[in-house]
PDB file of N, CA and C in Angstrom:
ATOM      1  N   UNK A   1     104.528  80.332  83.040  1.00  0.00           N
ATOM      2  CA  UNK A   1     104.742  81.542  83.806  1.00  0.00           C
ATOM      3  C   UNK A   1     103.561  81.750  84.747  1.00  0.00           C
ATOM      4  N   UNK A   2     103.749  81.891  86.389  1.00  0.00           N
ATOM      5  CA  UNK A   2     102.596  82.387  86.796  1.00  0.00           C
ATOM      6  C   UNK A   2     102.072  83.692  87.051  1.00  0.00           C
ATOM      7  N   UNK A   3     100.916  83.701  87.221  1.00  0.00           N
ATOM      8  CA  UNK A   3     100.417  84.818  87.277  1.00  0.00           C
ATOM      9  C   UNK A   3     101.047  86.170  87.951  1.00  0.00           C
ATOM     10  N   UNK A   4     100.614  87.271  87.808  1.00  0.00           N
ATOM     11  CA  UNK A   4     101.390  88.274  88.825  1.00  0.00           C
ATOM     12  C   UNK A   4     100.274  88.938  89.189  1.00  0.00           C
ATOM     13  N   UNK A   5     100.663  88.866  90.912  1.00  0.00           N
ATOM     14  CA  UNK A   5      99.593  89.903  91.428  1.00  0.00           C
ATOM     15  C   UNK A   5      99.967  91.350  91.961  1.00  0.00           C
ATOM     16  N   UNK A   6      98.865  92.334  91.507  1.00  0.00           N
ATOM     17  CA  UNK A   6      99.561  93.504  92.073  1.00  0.00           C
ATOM     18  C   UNK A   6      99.171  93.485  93.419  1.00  0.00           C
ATOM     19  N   UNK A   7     100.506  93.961  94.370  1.00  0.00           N
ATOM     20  CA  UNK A   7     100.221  94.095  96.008  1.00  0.00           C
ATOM     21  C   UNK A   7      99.696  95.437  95.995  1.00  0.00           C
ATOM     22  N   UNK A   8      99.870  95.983  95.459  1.00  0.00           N
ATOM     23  CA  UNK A   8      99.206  97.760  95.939  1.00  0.00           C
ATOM     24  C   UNK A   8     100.085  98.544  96.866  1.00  0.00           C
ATOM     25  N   UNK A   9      99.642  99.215  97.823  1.00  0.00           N
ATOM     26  CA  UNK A   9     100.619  99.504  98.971  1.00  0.00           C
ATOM     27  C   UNK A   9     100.939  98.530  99.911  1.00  0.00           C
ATOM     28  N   UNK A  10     101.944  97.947 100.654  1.00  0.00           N
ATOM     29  CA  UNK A  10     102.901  97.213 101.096  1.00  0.00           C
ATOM     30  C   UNK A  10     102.822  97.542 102.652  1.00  0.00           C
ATOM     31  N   UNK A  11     101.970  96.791 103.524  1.00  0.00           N
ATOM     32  CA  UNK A  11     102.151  97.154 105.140  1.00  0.00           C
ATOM     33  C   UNK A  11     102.340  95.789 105.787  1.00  0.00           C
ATOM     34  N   UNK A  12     102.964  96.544 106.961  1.00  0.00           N
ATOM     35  CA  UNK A  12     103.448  95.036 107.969  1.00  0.00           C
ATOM     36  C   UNK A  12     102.758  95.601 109.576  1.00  0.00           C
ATOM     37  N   UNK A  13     101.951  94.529 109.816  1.00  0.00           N
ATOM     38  CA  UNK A  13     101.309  95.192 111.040  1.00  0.00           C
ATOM     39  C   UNK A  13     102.806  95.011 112.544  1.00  0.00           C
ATOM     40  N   UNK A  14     102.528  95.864 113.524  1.00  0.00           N
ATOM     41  CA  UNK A  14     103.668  96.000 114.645  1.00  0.00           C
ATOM     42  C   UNK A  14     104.382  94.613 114.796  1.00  0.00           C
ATOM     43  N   UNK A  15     103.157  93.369 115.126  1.00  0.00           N
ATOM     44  CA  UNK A  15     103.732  92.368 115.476  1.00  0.00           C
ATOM     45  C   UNK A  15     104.403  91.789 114.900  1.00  0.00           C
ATOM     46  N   UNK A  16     104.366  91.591 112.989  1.00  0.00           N
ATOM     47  CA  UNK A  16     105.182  90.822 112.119  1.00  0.00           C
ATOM     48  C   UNK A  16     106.181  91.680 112.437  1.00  0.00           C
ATOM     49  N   UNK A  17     106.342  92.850 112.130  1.00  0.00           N
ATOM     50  CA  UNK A  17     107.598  93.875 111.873  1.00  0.00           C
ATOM     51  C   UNK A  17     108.726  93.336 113.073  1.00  0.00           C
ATOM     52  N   UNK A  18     107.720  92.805 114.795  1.00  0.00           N
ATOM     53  CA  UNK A  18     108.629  92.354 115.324  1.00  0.00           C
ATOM     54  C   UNK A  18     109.158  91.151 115.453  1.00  0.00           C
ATOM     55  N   UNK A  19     108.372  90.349 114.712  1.00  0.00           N
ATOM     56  CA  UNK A  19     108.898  88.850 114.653  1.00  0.00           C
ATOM     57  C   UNK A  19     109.584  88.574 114.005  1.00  0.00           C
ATOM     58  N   UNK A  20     109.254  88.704 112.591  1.00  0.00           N
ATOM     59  CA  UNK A  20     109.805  88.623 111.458  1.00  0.00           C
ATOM     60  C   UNK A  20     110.787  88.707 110.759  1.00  0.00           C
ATOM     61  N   UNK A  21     111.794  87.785 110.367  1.00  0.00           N
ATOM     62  CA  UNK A  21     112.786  88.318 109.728  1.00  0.00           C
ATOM     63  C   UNK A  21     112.874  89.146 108.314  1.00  0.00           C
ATOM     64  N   UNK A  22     113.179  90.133 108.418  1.00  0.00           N
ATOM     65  CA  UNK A  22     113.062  90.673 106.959  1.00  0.00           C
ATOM     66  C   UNK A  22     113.405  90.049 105.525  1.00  0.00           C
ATOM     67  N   UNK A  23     114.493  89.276 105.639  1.00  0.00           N
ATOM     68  CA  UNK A  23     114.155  88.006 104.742  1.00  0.00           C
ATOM     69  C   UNK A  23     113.336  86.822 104.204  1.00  0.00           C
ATOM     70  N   UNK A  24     112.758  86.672 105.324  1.00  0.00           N
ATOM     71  CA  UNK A  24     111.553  85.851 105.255  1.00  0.00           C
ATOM     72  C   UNK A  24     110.721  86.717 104.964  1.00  0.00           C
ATOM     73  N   UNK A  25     109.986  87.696 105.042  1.00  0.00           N
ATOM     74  CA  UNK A  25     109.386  88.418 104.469  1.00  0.00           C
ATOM     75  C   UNK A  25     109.510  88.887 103.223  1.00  0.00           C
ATOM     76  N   UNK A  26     110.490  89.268 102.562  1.00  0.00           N
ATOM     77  CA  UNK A  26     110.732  89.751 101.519  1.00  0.00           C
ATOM     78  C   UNK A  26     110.623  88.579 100.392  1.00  0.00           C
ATOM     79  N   UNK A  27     110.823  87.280 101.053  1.00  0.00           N
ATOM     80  CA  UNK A  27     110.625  86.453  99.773  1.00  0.00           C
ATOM     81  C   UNK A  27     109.655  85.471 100.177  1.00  0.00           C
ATOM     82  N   UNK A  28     108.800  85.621 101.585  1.00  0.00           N
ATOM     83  CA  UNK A  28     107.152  84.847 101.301  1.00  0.00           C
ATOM     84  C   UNK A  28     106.409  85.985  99.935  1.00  0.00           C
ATOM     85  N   UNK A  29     106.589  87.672 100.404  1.00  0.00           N
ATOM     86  CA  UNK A  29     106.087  88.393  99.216  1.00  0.00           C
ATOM     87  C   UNK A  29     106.378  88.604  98.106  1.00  0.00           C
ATOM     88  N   UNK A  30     107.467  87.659  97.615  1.00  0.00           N
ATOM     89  CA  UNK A  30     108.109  87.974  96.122  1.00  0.00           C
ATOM     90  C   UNK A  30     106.900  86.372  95.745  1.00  0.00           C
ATOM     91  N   UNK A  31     107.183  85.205  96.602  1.00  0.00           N
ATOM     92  CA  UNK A  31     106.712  84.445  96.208  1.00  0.00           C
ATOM     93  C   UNK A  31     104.641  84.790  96.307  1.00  0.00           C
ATOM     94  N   UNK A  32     104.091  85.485  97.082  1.00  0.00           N
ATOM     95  CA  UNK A  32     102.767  85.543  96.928  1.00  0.00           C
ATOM     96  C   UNK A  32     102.598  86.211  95.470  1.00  0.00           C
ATOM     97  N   UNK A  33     103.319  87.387  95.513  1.00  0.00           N
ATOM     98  CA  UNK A  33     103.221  88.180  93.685  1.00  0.00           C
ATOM     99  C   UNK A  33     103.445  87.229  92.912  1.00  0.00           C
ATOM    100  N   UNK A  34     103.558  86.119  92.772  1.00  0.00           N
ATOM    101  CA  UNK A  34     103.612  84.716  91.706  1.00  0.00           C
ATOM    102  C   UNK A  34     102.880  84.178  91.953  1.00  0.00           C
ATOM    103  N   UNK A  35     101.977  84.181  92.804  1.00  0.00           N
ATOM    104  CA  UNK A  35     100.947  83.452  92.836  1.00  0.00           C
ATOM    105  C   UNK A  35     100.923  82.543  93.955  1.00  0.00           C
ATOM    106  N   UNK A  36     101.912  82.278  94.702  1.00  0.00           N
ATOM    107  CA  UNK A  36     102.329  81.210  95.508  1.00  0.00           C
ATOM    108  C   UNK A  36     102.113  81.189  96.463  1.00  0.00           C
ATOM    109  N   UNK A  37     100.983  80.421  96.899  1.00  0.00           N
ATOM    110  CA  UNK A  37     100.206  80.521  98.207  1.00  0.00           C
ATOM    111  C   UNK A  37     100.823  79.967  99.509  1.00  0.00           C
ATOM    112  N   UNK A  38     102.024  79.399  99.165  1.00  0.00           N
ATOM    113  CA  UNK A  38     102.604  79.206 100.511  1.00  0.00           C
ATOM    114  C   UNK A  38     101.965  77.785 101.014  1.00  0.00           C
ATOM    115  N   UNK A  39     101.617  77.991 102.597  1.00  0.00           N
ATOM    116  CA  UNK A  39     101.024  77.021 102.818  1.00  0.00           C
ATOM    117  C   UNK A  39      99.359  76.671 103.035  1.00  0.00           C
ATOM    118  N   UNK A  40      98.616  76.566 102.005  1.00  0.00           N
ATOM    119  CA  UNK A  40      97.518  76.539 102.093  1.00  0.00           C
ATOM    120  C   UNK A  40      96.743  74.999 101.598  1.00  0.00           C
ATOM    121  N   UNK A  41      95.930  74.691 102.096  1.00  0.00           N
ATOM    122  CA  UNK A  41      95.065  73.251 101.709  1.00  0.00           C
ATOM    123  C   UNK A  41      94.709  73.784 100.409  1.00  0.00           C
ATOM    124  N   UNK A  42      94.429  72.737  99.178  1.00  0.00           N
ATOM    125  CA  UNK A  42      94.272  72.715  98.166  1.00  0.00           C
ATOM    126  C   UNK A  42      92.987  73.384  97.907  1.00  0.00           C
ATOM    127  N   UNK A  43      91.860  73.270  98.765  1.00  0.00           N
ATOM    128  CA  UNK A  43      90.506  74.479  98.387  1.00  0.00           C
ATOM    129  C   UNK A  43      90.988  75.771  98.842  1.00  0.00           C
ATOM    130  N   UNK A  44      91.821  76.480  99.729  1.00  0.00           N
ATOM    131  CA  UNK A  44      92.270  77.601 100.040  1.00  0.00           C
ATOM    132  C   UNK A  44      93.100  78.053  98.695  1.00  0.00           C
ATOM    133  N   UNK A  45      93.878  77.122  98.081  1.00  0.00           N
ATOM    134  CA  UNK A  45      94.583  77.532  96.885  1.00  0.00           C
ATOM    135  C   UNK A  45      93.870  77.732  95.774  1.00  0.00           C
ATOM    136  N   UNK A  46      92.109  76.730  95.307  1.00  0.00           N
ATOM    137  CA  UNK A  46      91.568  77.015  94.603  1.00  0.00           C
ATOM    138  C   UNK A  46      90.957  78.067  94.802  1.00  0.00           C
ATOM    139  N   UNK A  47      90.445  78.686  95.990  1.00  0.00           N
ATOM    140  CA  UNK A  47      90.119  80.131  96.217  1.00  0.00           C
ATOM    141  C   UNK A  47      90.950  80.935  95.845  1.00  0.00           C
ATOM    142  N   UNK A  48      92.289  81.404  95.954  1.00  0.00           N
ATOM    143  CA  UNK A  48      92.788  82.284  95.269  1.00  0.00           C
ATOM    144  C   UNK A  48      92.874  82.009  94.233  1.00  0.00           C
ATOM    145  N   UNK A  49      92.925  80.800  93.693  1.00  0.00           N
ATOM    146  CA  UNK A  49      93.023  80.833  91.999  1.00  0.00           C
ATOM    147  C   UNK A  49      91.944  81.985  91.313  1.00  0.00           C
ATOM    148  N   UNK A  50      90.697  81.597  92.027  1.00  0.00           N
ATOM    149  CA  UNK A  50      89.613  81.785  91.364  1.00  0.00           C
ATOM    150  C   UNK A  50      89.578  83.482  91.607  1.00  0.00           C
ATOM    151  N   UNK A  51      90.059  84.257  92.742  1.00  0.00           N
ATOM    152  CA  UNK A  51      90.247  85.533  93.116  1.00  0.00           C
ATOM    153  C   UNK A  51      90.474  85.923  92.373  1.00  0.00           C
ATOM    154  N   UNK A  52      92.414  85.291  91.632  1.00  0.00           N
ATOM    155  CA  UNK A  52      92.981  86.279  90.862  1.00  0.00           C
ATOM    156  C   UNK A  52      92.048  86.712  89.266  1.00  0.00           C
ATOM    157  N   UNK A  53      91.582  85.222  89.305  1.00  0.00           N
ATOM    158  CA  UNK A  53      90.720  85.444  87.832  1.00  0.00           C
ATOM    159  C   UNK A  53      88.990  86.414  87.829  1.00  0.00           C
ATOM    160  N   UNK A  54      88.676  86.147  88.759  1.00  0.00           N
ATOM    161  CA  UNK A  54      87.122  86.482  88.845  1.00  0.00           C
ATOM    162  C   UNK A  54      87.198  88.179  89.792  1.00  0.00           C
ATOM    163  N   UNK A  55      88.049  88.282  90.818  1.00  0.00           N
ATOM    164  CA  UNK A  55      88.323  89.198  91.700  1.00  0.00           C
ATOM    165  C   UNK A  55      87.966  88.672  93.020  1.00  0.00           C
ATOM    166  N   UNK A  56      88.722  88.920  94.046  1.00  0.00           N
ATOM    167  CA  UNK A  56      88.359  88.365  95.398  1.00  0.00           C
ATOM    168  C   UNK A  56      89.717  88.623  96.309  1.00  0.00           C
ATOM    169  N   UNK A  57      89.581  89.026  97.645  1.00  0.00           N
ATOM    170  CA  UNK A  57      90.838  88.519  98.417  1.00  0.00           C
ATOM    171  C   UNK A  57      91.520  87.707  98.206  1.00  0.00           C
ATOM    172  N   UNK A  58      93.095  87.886  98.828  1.00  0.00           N
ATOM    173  CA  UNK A  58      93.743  86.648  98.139  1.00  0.00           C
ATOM    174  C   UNK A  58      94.553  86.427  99.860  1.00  0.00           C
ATOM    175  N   UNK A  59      94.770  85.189  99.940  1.00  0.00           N
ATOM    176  CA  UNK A  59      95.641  85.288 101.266  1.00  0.00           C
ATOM    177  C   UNK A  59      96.697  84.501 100.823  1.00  0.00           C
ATOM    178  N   UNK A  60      97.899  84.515 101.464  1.00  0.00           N
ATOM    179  CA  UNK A  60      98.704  83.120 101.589  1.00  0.00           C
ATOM    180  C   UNK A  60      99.179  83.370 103.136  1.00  0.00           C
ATOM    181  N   UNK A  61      99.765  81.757 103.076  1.00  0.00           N
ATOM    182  CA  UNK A  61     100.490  81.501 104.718  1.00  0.00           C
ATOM    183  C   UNK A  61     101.611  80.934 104.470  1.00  0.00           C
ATOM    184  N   UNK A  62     102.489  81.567 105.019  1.00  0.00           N
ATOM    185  CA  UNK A  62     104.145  81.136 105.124  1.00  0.00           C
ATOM    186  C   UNK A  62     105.116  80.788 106.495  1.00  0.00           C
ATOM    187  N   UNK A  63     105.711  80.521 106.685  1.00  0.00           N
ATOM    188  CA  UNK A  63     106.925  80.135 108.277  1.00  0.00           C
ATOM    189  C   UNK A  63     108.233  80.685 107.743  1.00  0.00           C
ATOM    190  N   UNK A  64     108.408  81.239 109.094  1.00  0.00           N
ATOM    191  CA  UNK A  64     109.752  81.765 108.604  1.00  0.00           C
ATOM    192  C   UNK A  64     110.791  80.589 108.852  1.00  0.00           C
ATOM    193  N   UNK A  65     112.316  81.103 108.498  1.00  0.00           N
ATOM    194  CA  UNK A  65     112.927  79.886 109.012  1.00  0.00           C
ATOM    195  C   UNK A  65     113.121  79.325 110.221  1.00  0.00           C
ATOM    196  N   UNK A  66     112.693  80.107 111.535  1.00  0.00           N
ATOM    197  CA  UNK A  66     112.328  79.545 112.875  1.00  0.00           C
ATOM    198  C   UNK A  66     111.142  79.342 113.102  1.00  0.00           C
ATOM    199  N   UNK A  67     110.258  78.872 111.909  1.00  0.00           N
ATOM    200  CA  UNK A  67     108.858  78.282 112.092  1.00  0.00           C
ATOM    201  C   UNK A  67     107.795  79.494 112.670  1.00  0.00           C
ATOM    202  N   UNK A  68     107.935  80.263 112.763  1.00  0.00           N
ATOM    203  CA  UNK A  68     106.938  81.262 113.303  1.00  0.00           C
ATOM    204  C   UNK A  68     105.764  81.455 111.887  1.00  0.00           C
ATOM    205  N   UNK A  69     104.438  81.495 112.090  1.00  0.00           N
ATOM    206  CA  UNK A  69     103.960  81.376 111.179  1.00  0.00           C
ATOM    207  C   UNK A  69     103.188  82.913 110.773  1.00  0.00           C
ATOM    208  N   UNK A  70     103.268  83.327 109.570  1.00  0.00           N
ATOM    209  CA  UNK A  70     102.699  84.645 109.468  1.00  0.00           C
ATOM    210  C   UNK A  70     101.541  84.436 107.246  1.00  0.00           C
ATOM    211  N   UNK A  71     100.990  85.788 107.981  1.00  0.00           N
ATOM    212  CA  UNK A  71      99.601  85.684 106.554  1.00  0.00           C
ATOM    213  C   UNK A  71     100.150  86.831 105.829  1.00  0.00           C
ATOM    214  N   UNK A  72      99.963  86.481 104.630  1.00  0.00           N
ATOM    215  CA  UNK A  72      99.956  88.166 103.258  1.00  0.00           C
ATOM    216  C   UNK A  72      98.836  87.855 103.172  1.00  0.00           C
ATOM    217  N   UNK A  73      97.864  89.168 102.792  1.00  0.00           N
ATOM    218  CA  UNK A  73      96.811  89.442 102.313  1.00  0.00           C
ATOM    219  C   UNK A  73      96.734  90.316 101.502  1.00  0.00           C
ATOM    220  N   UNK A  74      95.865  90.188 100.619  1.00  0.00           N
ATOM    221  CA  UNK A  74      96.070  91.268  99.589  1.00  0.00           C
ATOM    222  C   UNK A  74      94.686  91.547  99.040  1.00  0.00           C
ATOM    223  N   UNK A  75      94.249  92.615  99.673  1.00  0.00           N
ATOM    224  CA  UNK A  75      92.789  92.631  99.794  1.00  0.00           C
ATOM    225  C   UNK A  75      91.528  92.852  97.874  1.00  0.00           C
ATOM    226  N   UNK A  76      90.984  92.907  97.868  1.00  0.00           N
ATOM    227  CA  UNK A  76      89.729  92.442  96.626  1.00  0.00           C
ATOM    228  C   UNK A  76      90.000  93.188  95.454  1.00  0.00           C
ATOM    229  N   UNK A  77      90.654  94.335  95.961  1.00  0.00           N
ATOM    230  CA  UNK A  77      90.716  95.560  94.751  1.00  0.00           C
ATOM    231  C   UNK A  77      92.100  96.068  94.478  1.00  0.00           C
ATOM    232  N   UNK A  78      93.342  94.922  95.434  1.00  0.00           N
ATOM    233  CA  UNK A  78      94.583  94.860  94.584  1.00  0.00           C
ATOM    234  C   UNK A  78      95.132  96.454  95.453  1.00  0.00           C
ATOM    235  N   UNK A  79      94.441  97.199  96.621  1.00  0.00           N
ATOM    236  CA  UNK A  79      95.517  98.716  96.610  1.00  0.00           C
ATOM    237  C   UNK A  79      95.983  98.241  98.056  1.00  0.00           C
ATOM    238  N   UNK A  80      95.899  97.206  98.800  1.00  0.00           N
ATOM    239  CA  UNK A  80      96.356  96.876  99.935  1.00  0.00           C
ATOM    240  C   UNK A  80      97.219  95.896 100.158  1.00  0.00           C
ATOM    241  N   UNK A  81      98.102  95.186 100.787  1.00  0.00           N
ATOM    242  CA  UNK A  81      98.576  93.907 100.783  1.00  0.00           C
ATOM    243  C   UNK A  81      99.209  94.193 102.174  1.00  0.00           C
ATOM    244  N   UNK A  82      98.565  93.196 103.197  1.00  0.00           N
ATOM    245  CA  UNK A  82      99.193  93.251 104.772  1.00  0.00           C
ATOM    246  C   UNK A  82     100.124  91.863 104.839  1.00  0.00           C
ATOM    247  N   UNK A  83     100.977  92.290 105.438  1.00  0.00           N
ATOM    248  CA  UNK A  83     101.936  90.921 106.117  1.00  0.00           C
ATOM    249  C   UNK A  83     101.512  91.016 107.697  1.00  0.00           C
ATOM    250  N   UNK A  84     101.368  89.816 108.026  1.00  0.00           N
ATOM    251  CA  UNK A  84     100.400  89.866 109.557  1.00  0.00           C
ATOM    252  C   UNK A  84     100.844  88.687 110.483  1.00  0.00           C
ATOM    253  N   UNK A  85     100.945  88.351 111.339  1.00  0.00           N
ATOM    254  CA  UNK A  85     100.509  87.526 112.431  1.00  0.00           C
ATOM    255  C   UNK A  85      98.982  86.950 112.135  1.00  0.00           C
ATOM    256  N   UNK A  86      98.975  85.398 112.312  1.00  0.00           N
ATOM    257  CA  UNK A  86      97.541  85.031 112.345  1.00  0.00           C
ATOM    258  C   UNK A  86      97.056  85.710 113.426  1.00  0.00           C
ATOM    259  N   UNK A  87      97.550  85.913 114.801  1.00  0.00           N
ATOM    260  CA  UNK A  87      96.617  86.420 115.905  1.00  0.00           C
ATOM    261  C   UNK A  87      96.850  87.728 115.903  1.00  0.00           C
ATOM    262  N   UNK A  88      96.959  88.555 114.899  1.00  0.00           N
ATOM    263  CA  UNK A  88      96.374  90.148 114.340  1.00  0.00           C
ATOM    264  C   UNK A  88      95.518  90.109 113.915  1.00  0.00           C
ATOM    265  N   UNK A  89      95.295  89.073 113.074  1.00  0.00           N
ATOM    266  CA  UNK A  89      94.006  89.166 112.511  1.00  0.00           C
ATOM    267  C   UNK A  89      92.474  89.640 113.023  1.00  0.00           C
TER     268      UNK A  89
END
């Protein structure tokens, strides 16, 4: 079973809200609350490993099904979690 993370409150900055399909969204964030980093290089994945256990930001990166690429974040203390555009960041 993997881990579960709490998202906290749930925001989507303007630009995802307009890209984004709400499906693709709804299940890159079902899959980050499991732990599932999406698409990240294997030290980006050992960083959140080590987040969920020790405390730390957690990110993942996902594509929707027309390849558009977007970030969850879910910031150090678990009461935030943004769905974003990399160039919001």
């Amino acid at each position: 079973m993997r881990a579960q993370v709490s998202l906290g409150r749930t925001l989507i900055t303007p630009g995802a809200m307009c890209s984004l399909p709400p499906v693709d969204v709804l299940e890159s964030l079902s899959r980050h609350a499991v732990a599932d980093w999406g698409d990240l290089d294997p030290e980006d994945r050992e960083s959140n490993d080590r987040a969920l256990r020790c405390g730390g930001r957690l990110l993942s990166s996902y594509r929707t099904s027309t390849e558009v690429k977007f970030w969850i974040i879910t910031e150090w203390d678990r009461s935030v979690t943004t769905i974003l555009l990399p160039e919001e960041y």
